[in-house]
PDB file of N, CA and C in Angstrom:
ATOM      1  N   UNK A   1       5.162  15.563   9.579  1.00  0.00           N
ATOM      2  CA  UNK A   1       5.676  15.220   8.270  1.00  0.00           C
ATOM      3  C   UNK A   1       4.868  14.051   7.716  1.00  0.00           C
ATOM      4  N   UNK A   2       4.601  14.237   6.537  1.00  0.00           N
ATOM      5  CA  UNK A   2       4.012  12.784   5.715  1.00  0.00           C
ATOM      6  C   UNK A   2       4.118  12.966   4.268  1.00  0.00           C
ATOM      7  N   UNK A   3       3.854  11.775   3.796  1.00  0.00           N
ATOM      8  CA  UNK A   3       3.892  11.881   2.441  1.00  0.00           C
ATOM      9  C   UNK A   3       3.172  10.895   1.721  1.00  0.00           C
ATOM     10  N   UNK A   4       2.902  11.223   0.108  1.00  0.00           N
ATOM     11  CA  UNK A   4       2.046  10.061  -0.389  1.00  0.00           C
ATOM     12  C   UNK A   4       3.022   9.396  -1.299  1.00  0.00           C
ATOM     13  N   UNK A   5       3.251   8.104  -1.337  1.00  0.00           N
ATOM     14  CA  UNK A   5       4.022   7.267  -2.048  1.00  0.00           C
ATOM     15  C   UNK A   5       3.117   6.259  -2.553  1.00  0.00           C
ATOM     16  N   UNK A   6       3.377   5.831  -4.265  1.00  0.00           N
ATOM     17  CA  UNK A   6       3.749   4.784  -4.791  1.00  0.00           C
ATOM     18  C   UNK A   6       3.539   3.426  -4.649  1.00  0.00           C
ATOM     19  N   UNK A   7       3.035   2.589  -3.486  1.00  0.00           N
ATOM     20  CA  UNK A   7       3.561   1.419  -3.449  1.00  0.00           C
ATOM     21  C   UNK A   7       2.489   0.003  -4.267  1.00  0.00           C
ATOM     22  N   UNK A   8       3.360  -0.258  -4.665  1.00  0.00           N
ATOM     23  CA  UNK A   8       3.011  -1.647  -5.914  1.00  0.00           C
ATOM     24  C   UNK A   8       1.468  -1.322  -5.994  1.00  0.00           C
ATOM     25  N   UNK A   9       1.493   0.204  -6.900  1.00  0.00           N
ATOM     26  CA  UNK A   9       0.585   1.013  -7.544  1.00  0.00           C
ATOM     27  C   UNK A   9      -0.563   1.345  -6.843  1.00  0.00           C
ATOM     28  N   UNK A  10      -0.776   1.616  -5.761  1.00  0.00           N
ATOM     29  CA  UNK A  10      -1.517   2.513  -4.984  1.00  0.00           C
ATOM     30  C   UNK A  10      -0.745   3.607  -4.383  1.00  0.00           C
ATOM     31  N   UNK A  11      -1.427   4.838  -4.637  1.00  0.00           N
ATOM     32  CA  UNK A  11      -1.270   5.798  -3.500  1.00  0.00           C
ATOM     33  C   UNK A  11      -1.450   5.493  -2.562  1.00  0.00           C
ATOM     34  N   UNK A  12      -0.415   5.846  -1.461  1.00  0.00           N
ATOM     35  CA  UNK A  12      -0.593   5.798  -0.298  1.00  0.00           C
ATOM     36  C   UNK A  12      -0.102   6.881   0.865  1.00  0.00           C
ATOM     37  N   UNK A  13      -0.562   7.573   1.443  1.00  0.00           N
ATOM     38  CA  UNK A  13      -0.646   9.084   2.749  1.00  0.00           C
ATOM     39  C   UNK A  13       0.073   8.223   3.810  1.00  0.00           C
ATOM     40  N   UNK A  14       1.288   8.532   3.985  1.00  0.00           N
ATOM     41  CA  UNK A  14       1.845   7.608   4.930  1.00  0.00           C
ATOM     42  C   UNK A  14       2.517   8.526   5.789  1.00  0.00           C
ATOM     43  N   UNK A  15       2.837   8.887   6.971  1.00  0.00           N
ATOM     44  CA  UNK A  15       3.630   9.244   8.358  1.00  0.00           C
ATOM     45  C   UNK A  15       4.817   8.387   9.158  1.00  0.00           C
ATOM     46  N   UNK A  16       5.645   8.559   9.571  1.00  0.00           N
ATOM     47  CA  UNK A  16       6.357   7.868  10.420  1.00  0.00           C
ATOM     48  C   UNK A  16       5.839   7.087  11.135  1.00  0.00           C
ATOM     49  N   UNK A  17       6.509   5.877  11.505  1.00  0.00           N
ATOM     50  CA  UNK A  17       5.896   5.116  12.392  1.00  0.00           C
ATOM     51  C   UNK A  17       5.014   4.355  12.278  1.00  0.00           C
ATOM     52  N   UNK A  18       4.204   4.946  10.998  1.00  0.00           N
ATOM     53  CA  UNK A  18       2.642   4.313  11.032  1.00  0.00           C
ATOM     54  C   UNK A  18       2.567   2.861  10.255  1.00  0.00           C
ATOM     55  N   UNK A  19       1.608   2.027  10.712  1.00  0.00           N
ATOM     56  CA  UNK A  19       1.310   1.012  10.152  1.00  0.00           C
ATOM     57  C   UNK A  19       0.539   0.769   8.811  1.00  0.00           C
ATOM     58  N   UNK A  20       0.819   0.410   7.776  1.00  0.00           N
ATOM     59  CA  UNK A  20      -0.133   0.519   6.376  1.00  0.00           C
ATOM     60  C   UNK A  20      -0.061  -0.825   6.091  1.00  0.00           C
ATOM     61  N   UNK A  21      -1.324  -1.111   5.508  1.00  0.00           N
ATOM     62  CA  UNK A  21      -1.485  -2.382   5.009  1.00  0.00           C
ATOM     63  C   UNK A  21      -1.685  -2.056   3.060  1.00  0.00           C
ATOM     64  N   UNK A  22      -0.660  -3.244   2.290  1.00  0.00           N
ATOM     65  CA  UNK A  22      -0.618  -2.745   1.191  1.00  0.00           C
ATOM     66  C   UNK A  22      -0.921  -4.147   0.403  1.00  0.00           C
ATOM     67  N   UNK A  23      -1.255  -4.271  -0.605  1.00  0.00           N
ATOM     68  CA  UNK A  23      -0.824  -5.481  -1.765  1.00  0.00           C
ATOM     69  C   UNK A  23       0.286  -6.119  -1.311  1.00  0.00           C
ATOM     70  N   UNK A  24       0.019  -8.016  -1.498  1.00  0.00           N
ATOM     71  CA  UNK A  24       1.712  -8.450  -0.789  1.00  0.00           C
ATOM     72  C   UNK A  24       3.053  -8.131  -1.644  1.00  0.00           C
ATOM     73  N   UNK A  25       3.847  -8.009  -1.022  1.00  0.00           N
ATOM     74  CA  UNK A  25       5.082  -7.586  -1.535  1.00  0.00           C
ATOM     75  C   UNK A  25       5.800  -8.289  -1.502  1.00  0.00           C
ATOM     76  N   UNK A  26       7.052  -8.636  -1.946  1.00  0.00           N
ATOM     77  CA  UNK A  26       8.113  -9.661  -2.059  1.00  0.00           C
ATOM     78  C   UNK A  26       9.047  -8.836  -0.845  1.00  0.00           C
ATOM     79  N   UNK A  27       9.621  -9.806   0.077  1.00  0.00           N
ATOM     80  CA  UNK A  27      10.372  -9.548   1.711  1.00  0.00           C
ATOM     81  C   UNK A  27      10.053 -10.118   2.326  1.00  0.00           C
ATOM     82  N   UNK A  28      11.167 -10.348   3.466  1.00  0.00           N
ATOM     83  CA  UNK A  28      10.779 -11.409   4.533  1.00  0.00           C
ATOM     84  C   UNK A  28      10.016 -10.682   5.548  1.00  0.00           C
ATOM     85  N   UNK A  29       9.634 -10.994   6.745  1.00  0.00           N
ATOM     86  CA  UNK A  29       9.070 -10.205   7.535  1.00  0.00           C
ATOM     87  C   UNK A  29      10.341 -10.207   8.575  1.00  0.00           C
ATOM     88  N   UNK A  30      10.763  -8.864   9.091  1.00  0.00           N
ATOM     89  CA  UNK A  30      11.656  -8.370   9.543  1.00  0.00           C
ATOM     90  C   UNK A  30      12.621  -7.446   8.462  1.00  0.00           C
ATOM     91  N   UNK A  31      12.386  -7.628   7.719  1.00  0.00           N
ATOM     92  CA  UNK A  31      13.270  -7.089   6.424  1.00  0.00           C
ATOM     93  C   UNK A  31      13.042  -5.283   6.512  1.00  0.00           C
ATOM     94  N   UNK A  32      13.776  -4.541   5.455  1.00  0.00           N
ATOM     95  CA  UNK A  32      13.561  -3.656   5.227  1.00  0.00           C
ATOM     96  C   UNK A  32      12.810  -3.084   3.653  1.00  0.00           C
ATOM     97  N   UNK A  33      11.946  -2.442   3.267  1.00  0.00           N
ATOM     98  CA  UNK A  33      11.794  -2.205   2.034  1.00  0.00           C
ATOM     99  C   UNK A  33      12.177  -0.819   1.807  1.00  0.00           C
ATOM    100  N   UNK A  34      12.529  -0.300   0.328  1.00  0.00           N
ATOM    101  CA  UNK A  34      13.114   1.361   0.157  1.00  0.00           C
ATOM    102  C   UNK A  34      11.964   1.535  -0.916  1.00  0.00           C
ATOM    103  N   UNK A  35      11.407   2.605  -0.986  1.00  0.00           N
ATOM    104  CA  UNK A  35      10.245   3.042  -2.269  1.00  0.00           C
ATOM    105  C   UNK A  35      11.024   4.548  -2.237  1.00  0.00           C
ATOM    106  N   UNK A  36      10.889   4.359  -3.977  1.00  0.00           N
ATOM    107  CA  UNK A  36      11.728   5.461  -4.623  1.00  0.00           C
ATOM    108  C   UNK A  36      10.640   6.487  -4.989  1.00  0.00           C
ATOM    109  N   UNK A  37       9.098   6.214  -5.182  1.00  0.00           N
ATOM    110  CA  UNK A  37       8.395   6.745  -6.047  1.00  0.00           C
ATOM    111  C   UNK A  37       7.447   7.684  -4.635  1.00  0.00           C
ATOM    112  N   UNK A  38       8.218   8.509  -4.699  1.00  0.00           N
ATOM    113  CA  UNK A  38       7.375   9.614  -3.719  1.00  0.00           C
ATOM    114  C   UNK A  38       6.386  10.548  -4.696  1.00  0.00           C
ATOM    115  N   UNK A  39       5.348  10.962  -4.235  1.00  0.00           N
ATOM    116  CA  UNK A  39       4.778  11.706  -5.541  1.00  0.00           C
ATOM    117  C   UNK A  39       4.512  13.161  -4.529  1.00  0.00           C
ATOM    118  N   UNK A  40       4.552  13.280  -3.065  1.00  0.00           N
ATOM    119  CA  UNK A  40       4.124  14.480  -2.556  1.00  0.00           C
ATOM    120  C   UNK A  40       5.346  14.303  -1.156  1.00  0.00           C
ATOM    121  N   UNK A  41       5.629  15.252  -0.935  1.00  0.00           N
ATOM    122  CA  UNK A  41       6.512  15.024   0.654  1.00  0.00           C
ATOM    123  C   UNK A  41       6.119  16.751   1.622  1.00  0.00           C
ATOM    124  N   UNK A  42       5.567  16.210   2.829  1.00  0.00           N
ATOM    125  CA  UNK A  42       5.188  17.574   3.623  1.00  0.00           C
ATOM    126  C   UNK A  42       5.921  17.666   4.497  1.00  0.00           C
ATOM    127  N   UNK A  43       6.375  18.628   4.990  1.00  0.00           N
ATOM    128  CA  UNK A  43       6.908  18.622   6.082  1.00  0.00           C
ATOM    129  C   UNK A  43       6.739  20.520   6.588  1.00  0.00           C
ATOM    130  N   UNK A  44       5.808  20.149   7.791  1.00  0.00           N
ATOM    131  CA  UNK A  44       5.336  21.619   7.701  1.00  0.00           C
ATOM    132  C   UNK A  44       4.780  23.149   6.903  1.00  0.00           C
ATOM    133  N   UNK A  45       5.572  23.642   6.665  1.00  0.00           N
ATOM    134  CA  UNK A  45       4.992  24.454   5.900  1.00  0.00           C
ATOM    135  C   UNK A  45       5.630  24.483   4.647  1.00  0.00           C
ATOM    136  N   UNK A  46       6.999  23.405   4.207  1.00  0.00           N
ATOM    137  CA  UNK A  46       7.137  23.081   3.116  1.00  0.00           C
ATOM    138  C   UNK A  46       6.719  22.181   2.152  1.00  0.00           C
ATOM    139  N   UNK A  47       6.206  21.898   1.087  1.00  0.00           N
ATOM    140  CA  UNK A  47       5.324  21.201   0.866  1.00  0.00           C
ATOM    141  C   UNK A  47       6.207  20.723  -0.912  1.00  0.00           C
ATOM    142  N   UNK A  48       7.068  19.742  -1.079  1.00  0.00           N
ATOM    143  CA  UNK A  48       7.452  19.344  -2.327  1.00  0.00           C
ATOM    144  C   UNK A  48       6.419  18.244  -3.193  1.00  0.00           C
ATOM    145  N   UNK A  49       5.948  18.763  -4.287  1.00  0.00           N
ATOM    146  CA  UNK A  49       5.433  17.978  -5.294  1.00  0.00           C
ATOM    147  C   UNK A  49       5.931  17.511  -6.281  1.00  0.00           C
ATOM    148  N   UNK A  50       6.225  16.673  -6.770  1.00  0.00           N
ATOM    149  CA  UNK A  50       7.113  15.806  -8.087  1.00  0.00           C
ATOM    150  C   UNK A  50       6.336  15.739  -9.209  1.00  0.00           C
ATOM    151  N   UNK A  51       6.860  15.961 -10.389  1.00  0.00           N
ATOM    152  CA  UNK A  51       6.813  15.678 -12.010  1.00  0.00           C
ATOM    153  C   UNK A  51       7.023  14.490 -12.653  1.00  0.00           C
ATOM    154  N   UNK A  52       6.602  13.155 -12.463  1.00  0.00           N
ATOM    155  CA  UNK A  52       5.687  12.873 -11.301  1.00  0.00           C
ATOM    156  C   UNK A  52       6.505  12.405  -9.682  1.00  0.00           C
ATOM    157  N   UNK A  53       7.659  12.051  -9.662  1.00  0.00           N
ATOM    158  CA  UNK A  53       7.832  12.561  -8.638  1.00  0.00           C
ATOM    159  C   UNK A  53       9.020  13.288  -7.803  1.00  0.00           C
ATOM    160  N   UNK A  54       9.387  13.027  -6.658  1.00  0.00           N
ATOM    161  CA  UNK A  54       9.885  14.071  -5.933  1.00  0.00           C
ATOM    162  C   UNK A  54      11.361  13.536  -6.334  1.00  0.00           C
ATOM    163  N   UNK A  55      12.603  14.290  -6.679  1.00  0.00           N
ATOM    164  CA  UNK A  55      13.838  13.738  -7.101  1.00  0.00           C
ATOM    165  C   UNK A  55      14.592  13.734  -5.746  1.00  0.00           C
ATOM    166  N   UNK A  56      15.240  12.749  -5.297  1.00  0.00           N
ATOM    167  CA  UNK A  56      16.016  12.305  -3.968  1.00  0.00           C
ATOM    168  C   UNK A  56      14.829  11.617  -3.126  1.00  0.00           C
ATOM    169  N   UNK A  57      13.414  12.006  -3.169  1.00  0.00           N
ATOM    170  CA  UNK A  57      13.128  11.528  -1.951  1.00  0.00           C
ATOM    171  C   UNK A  57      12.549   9.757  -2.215  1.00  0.00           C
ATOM    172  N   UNK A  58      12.830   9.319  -0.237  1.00  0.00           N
ATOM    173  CA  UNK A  58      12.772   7.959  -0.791  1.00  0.00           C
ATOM    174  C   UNK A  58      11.970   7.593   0.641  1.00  0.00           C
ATOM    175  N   UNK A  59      11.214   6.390   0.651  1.00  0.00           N
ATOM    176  CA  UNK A  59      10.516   6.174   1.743  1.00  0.00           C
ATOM    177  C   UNK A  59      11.469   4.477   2.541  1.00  0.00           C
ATOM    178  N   UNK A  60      11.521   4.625   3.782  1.00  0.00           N
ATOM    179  CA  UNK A  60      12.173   3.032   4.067  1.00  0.00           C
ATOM    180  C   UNK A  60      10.800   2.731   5.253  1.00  0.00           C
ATOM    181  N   UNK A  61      11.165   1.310   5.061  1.00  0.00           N
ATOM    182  CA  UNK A  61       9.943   0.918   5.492  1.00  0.00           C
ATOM    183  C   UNK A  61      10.366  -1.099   6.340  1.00  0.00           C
ATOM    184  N   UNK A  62       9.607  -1.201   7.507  1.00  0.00           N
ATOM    185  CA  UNK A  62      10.128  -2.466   7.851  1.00  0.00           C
ATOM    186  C   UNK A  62       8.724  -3.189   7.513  1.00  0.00           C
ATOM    187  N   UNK A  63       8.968  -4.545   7.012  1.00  0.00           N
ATOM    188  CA  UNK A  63       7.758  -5.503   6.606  1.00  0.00           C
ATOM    189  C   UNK A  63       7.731  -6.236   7.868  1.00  0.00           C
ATOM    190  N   UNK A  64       6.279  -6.252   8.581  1.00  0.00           N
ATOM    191  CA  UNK A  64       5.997  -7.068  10.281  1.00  0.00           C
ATOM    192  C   UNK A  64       5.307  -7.976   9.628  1.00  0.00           C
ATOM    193  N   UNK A  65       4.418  -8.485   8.493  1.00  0.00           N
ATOM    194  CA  UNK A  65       3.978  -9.453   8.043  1.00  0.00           C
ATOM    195  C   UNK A  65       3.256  -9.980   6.699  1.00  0.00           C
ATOM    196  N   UNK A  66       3.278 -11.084   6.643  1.00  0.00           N
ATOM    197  CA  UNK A  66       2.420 -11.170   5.303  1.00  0.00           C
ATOM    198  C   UNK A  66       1.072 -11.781   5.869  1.00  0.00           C
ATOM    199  N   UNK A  67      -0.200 -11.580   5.217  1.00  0.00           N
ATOM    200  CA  UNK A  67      -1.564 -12.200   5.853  1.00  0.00           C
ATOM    201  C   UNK A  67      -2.457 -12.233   4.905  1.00  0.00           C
ATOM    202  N   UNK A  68      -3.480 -12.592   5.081  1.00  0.00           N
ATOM    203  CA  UNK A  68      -4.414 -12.383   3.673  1.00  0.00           C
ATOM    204  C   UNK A  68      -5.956 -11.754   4.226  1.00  0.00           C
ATOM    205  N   UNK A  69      -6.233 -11.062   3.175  1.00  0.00           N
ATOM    206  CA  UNK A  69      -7.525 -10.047   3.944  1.00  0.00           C
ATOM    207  C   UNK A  69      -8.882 -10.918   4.172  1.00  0.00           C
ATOM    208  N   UNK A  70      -9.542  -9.797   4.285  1.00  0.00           N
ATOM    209  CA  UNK A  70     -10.747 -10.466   4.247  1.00  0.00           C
ATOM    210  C   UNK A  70     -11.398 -11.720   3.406  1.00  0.00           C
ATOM    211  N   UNK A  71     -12.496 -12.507   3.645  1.00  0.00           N
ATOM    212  CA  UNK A  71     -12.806 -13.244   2.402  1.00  0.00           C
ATOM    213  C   UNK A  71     -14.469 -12.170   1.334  1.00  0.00           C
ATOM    214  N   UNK A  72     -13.843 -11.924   0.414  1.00  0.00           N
ATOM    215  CA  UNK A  72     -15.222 -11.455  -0.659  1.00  0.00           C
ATOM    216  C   UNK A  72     -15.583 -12.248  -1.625  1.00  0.00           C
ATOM    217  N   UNK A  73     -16.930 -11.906  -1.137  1.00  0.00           N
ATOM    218  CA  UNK A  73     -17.896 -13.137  -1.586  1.00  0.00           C
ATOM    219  C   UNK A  73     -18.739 -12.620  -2.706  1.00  0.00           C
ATOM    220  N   UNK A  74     -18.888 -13.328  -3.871  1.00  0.00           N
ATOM    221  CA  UNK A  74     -19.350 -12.825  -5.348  1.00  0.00           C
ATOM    222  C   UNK A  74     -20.244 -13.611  -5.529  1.00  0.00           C
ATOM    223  N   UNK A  75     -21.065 -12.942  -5.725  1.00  0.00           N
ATOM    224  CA  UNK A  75     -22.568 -13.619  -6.305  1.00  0.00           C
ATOM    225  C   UNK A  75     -23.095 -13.491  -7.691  1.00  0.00           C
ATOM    226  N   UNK A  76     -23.660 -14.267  -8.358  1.00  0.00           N
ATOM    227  CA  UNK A  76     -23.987 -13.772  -9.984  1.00  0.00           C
ATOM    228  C   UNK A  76     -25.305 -14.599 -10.022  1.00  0.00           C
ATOM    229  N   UNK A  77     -26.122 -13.738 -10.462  1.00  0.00           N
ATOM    230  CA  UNK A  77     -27.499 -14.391 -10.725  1.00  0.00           C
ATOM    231  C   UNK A  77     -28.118 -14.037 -11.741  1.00  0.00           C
ATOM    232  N   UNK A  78     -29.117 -14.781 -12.765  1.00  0.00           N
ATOM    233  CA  UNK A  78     -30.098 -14.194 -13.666  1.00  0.00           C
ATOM    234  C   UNK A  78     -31.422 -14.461 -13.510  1.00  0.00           C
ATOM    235  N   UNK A  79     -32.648 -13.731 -13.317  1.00  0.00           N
ATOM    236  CA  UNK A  79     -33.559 -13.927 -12.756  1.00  0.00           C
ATOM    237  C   UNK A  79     -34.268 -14.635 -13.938  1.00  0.00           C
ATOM    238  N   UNK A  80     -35.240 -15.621 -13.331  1.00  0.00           N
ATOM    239  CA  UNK A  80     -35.731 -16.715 -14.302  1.00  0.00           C
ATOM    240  C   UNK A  80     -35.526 -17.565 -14.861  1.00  0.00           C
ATOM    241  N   UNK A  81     -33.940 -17.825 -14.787  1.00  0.00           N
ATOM    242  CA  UNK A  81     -33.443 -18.873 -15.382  1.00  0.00           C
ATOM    243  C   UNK A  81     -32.561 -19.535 -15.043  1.00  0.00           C
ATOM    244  N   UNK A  82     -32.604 -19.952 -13.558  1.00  0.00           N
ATOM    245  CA  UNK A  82     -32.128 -20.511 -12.793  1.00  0.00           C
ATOM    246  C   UNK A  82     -30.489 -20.703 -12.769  1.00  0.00           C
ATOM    247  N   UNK A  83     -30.123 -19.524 -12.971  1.00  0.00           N
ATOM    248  CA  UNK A  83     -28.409 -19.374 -13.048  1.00  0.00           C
ATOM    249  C   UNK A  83     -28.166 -18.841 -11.739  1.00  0.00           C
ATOM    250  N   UNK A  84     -27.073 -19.150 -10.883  1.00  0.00           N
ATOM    251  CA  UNK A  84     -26.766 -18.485  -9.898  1.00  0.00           C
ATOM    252  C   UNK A  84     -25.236 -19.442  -9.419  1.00  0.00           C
ATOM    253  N   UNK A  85     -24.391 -18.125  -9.297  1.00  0.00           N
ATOM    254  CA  UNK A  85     -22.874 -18.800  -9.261  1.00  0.00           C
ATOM    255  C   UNK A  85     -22.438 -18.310  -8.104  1.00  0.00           C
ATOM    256  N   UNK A  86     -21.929 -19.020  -7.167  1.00  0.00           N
ATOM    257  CA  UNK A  86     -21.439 -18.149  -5.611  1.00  0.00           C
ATOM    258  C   UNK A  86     -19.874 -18.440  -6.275  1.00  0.00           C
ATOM    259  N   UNK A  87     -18.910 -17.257  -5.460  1.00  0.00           N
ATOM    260  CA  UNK A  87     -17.370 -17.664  -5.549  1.00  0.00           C
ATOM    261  C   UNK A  87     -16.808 -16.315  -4.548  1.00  0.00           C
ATOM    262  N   UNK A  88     -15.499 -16.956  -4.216  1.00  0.00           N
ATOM    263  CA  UNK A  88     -15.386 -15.801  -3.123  1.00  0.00           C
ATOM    264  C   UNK A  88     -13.281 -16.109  -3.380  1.00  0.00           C
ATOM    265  N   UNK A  89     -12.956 -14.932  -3.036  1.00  0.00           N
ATOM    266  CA  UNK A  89     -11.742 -14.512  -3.145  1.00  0.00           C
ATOM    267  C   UNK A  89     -11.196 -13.999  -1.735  1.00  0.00           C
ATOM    268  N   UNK A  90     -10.029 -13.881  -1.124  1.00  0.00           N
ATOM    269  CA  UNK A  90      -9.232 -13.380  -0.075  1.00  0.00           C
ATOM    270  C   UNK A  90      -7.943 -13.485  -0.586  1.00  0.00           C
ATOM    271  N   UNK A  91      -7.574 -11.425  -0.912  1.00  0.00           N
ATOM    272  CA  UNK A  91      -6.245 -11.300  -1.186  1.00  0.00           C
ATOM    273  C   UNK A  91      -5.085 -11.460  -0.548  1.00  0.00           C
ATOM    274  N   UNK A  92      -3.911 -11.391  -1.090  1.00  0.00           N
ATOM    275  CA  UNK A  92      -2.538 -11.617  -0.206  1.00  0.00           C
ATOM    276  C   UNK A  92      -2.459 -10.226   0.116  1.00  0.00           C
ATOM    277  N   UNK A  93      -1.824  -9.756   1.544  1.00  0.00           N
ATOM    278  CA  UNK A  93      -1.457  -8.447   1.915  1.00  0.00           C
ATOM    279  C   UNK A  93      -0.198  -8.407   2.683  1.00  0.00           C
ATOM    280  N   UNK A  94       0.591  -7.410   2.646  1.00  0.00           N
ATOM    281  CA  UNK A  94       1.171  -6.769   3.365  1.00  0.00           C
ATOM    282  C   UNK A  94       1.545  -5.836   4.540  1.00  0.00           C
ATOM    283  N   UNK A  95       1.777  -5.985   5.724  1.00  0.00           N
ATOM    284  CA  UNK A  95       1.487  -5.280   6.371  1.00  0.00           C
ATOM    285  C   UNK A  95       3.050  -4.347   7.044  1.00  0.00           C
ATOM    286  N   UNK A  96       3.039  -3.074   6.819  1.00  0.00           N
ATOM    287  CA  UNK A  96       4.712  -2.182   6.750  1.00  0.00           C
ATOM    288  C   UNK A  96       3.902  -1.327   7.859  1.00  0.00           C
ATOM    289  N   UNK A  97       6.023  -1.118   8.349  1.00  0.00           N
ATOM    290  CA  UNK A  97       5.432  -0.326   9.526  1.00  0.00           C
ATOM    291  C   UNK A  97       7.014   0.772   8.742  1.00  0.00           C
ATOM    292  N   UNK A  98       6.281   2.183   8.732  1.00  0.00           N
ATOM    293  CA  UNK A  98       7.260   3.419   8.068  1.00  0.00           C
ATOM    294  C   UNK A  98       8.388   3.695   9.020  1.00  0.00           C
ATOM    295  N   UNK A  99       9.420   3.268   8.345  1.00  0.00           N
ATOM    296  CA  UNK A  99      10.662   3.657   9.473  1.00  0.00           C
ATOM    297  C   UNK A  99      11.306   5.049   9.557  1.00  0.00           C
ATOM    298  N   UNK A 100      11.254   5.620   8.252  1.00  0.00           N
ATOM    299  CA  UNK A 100      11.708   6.849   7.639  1.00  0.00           C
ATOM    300  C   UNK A 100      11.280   7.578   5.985  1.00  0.00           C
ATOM    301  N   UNK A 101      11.161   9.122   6.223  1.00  0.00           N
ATOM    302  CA  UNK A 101      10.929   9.368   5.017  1.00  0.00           C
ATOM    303  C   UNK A 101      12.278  10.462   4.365  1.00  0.00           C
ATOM    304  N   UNK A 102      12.356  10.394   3.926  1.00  0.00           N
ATOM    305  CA  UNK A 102      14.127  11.090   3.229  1.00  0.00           C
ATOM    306  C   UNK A 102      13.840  11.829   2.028  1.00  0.00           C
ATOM    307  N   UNK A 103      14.359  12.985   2.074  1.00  0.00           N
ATOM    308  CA  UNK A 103      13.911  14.307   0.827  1.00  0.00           C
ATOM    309  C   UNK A 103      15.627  14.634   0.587  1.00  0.00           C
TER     310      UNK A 103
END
């Protein structure tokens, strides 16, 4: 069984159990989160698709942490004229582990 959900606007192909790392989310870590916005749900050879999405189904999910990703590093240069700007960013993330998916 899996499905693609919604979460704070990415698609995401998610399975039971599994660990996904998403955009940070508001929750404590230990908490539970519910996502309403299923857009595909499989489960064997039945296969429900939503307009846009699936009506009843809902994803629950436990939050194990908040962390921040990688650091990306931005460079800007113009050749000849001695411009050159370094700057670097590291987003906030989320990291959910899928407790259940519900149709």
């Amino acid at each position: 069984m899996y499905a693609i959900v919604n979460i704070n606007g990415i698609q995401t192909k998610v399975t039971p159990d599994q660990v996904v790392e998403v955009p940070r989310l508001a929750g404590e870590p230990g908490g539970e989160l519910r996502f309403e916005q299923v857009l595909m749900v499989a489960d064997g050879d039945r296969i429900s698709v939503g307009r846009p999405f699936v009506p009843g189904a809902s994803l629950t999910a436990e939050v194990l942490e908040h962390f921040r990703g990688p650091k990306l590093r931005i460079f800007k240069f113009k050749r000849r004229r001695d411009y050159r700007r370094r700057r670097g960013h590291r987003d906030e993330r989320t990291r959910l582990r899928v407790k259940s998916i519900s149709v």
